[in-house]
C-alpha atoms as a PDB file:
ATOM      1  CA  UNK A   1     -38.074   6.675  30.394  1.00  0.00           C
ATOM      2  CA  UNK A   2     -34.518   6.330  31.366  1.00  0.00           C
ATOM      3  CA  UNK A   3     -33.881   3.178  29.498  1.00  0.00           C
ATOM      4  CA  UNK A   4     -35.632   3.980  26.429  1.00  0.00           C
ATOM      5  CA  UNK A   5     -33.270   7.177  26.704  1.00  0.00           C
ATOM      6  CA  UNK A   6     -29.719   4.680  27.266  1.00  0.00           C
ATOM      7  CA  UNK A   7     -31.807   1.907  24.444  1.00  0.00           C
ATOM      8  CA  UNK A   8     -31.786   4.998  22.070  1.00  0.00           C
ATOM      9  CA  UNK A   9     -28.120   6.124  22.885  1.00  0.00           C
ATOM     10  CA  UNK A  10     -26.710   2.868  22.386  1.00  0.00           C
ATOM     11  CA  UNK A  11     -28.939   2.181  18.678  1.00  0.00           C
ATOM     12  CA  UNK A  12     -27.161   5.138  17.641  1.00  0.00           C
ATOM     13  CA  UNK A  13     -23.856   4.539  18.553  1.00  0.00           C
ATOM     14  CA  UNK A  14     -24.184   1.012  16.569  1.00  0.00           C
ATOM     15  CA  UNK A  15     -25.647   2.810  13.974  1.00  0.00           C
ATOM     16  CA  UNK A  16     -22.971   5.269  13.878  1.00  0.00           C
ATOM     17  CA  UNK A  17     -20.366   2.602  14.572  1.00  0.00           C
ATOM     18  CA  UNK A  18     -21.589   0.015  11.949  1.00  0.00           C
ATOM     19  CA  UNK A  19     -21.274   3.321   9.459  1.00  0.00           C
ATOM     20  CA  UNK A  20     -18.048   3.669  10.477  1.00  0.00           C
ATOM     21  CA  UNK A  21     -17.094   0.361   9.727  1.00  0.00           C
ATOM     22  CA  UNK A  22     -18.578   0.154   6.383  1.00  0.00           C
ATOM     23  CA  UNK A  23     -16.741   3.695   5.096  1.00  0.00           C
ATOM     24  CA  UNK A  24     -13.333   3.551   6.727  1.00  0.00           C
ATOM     25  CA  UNK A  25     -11.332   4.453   4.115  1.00  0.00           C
ATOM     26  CA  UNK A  26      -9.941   7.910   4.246  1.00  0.00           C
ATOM     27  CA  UNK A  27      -7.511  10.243   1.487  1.00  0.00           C
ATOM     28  CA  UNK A  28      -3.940  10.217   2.861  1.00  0.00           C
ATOM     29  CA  UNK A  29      -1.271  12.393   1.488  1.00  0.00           C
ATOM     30  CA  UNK A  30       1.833  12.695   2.714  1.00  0.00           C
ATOM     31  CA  UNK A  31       4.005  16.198   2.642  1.00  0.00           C
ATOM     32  CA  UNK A  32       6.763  15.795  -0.011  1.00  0.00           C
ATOM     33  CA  UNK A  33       4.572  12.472  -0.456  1.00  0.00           C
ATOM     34  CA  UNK A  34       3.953  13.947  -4.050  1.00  0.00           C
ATOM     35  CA  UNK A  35       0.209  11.225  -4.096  1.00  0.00           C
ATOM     36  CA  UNK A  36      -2.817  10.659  -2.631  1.00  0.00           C
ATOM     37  CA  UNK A  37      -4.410   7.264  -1.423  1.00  0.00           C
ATOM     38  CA  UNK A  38      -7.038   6.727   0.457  1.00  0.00           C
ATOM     39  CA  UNK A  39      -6.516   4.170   3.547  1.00  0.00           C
ATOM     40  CA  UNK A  40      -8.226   2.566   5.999  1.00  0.00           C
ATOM     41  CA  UNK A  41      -7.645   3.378   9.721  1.00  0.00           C
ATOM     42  CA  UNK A  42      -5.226   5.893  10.482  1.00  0.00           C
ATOM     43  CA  UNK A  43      -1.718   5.143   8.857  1.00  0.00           C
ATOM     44  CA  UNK A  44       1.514   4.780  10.502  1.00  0.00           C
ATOM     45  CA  UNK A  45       4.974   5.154   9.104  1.00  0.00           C
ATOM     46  CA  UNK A  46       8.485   5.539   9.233  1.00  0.00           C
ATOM     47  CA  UNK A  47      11.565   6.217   6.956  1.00  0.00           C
ATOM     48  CA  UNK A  48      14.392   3.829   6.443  1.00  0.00           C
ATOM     49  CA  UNK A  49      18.258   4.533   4.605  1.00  0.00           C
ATOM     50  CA  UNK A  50      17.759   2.118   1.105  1.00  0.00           C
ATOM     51  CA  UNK A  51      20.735   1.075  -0.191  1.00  0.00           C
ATOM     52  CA  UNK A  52      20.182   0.962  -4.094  1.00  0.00           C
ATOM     53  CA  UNK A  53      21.322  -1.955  -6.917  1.00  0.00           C
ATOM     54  CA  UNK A  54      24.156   0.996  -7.880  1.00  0.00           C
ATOM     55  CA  UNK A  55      25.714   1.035  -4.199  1.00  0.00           C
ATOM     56  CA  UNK A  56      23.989   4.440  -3.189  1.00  0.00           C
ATOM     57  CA  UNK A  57      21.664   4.866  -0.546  1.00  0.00           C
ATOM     58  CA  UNK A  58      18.464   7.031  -0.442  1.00  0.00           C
ATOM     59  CA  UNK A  59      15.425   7.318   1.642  1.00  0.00           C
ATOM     60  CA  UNK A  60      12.770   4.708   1.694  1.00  0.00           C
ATOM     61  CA  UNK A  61       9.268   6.175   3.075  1.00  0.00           C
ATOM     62  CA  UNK A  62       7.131   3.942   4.262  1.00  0.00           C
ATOM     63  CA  UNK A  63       3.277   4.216   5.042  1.00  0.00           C
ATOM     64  CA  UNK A  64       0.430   1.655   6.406  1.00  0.00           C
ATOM     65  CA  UNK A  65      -2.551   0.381   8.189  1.00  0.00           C
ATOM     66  CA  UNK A  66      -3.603  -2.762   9.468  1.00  0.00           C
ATOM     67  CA  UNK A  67      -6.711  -2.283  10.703  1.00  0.00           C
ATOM     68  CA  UNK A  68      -7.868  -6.115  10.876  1.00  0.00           C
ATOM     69  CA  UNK A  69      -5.667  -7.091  14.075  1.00  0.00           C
ATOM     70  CA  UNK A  70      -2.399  -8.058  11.511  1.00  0.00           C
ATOM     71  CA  UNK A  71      -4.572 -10.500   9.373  1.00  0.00           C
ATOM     72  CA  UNK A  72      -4.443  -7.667   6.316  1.00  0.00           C
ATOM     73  CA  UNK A  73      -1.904  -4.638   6.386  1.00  0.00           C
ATOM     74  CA  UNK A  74      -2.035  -1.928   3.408  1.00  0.00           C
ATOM     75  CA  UNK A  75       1.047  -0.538   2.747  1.00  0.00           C
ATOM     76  CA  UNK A  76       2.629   2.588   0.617  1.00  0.00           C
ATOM     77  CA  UNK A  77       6.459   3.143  -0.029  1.00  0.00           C
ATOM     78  CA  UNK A  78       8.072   5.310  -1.733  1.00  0.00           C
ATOM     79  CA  UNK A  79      12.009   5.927  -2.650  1.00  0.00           C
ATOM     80  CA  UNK A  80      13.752   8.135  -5.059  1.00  0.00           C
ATOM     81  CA  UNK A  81      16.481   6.867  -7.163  1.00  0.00           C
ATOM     82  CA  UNK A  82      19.778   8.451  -6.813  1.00  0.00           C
ATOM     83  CA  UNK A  83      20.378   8.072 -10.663  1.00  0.00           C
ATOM     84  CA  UNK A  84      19.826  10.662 -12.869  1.00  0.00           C
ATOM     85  CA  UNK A  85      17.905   8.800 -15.376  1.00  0.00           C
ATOM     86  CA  UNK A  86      15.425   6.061 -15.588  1.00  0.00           C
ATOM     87  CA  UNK A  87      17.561   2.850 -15.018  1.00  0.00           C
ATOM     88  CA  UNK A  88      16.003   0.194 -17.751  1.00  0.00           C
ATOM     89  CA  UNK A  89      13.963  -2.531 -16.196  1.00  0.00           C
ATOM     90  CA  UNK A  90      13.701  -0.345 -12.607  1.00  0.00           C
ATOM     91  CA  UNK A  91      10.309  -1.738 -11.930  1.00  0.00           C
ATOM     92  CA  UNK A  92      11.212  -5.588 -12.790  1.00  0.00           C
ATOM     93  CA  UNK A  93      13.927  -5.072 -10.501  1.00  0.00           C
ATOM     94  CA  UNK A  94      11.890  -3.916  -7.302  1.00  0.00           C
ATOM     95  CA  UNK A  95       9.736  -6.709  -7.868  1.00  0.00           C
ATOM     96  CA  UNK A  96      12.656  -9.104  -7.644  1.00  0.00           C
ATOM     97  CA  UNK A  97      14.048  -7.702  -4.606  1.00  0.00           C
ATOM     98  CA  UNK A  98      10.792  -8.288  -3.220  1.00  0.00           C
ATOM     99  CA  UNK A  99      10.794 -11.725  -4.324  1.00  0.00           C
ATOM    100  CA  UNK A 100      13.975 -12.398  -3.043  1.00  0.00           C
ATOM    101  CA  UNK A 101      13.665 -10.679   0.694  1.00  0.00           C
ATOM    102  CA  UNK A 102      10.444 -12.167   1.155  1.00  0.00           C
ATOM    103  CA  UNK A 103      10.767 -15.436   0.143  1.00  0.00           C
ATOM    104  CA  UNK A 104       7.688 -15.630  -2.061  1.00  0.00           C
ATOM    105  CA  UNK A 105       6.809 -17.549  -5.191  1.00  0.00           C
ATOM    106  CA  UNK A 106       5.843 -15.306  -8.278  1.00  0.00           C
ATOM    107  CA  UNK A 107       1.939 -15.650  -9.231  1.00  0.00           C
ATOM    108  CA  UNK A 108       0.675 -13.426 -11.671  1.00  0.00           C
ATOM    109  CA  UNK A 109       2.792 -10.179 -13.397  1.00  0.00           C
ATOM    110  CA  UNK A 110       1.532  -7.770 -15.976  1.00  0.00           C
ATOM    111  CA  UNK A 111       2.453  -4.498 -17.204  1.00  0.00           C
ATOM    112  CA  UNK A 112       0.015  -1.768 -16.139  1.00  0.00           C
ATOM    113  CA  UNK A 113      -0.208   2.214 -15.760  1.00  0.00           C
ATOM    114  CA  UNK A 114      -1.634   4.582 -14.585  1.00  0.00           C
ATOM    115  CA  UNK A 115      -2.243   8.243 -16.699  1.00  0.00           C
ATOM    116  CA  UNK A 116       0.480   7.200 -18.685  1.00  0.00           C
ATOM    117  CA  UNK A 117       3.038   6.292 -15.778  1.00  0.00           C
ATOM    118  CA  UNK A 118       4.624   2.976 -16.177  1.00  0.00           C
ATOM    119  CA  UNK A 119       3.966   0.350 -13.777  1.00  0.00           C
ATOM    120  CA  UNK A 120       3.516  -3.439 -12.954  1.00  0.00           C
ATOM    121  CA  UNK A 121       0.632  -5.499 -11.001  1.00  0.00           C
ATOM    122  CA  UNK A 122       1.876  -8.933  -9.747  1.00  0.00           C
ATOM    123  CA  UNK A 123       0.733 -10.886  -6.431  1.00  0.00           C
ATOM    124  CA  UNK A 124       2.805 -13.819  -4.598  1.00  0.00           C
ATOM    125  CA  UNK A 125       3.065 -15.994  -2.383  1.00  0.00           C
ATOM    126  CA  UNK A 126       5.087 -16.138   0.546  1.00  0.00           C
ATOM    127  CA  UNK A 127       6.891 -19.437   0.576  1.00  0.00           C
ATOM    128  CA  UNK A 128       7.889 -19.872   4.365  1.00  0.00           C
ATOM    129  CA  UNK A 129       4.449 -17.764   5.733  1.00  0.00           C
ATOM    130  CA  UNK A 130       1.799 -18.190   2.922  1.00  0.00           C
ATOM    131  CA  UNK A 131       1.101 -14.336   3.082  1.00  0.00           C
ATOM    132  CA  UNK A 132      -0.581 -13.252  -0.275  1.00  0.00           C
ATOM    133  CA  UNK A 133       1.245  -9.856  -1.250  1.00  0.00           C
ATOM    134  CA  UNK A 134      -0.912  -8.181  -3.954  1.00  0.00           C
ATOM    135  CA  UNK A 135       1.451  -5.185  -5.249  1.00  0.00           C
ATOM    136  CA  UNK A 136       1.604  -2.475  -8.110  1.00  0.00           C
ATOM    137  CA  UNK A 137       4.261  -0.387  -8.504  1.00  0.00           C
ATOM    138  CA  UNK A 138       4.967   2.695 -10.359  1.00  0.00           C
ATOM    139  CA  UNK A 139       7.815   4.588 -11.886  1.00  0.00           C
ATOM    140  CA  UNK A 140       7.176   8.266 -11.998  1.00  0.00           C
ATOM    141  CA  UNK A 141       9.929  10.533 -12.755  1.00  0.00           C
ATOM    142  CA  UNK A 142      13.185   9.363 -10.651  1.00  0.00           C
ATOM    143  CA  UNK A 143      10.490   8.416  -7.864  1.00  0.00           C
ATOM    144  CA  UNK A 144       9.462   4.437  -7.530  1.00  0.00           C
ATOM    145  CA  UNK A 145       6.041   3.835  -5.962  1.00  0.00           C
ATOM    146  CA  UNK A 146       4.662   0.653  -4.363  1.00  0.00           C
ATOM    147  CA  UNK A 147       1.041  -0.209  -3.228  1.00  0.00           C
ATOM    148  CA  UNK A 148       1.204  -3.333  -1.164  1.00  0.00           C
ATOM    149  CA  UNK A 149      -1.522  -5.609   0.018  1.00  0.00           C
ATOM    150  CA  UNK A 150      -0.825  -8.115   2.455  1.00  0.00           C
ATOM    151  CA  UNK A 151      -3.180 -10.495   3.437  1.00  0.00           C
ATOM    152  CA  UNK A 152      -2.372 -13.940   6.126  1.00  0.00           C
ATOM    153  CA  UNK A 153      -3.656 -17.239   5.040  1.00  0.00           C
ATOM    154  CA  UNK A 154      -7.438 -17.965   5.419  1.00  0.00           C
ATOM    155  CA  UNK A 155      -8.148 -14.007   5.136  1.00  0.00           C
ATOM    156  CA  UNK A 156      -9.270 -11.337   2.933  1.00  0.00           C
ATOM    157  CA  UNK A 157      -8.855  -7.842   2.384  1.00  0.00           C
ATOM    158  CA  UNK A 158     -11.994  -6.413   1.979  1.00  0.00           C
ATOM    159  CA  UNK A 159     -10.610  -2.129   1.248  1.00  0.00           C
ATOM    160  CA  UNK A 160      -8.132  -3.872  -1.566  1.00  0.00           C
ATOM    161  CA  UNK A 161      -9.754  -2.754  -4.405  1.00  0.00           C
ATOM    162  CA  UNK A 162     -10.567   0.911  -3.027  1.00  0.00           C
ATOM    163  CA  UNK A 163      -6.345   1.375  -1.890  1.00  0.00           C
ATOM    164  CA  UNK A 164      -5.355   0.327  -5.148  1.00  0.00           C
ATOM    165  CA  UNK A 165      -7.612   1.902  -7.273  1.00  0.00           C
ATOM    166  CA  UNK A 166      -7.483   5.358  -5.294  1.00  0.00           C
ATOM    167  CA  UNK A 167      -3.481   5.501  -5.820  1.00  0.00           C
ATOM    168  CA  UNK A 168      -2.898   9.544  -7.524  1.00  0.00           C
ATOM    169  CA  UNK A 169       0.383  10.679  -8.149  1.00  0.00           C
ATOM    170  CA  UNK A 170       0.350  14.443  -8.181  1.00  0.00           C
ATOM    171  CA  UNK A 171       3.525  15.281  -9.443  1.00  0.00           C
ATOM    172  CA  UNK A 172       6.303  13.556 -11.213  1.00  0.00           C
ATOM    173  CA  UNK A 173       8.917  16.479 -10.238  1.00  0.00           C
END
């Protein structure tokens, strides 16, 4: 009787485990975050001083997960722009800098949005690493979102299309 009893304990903590692993995703949102994602794992994060294209510096906010051991990370930042109006081509621009910082070779880009908020979708390669960084950013008010997949050679990232598609922004204050 005892080892039907430990048999039965351990079917349901594979059940419970292998239910865990197929619905990991959960809603993250941020105080002052101003959106709501949902992520896989439990996110970590950190803020950073950003110096901007116009000299000044602001806050970057940064948010992610990598629950597949580093092979895939899913990322969130977010940074308000220190001008007071929309600065023409701003989300052109932060897909340069990535670009540029990275290295990584340009792929695919094409103008998206999301309720009406202006953004852009574009993946690339990384030249030196071949990471595959699948991004979409957004320009809401003075505040400049980015969604960030990152995904090592030979892998895939299986919660891509739930992060990405889940992306709210709650308000444009």
């Amino acid at each position: 009787m005892g080892r039907v009893s430990v048999l039965i304990a351990a079917l349901a903590l594979l059940v419970a485990g292998s239910a865990a692993a197929q619905d990991p995703m959960r809603a993250f949102s941020p105080p002052n975050g101003r959106f709501t994602v949902m992520m896989p794992g439990t996110p970590q994060s950190e803020s950073a001083p950003l110096t901007q294209t116009n000299g000044k510096t602001t806050t970057s906010h940064r948010f992610w997960s990598s629950p597949d051991n580093d092979s895939v990370a899913y990322m969130l930042t977010y940074s308000d722009d220190t001008e007071p109006q929309v600065m023409p081509g701003r989300l052109e621009i932060a897909r340069d800098e990535l670009l540029q910082t990275s290295p990584a070779t340009l792929l695919s880009d094409r103008v998206i949005s999301l309720n009406g908020i202006p953004g852009r979708a574009y993946t690339a390669r990384g030249t030196d690493d071949g990471v595959l960084y699948d991004m979409q950013i957004y320009y809401a008010g003075r505040r400049l979102y980015q969604l960030i997949t990152l995904t090592s050679p030979g892998n895939t990232a299986p919660f891509r299309d739930a992060f990405m598609s889940s992306f709210r922004i709650l308000s444009q204050q």
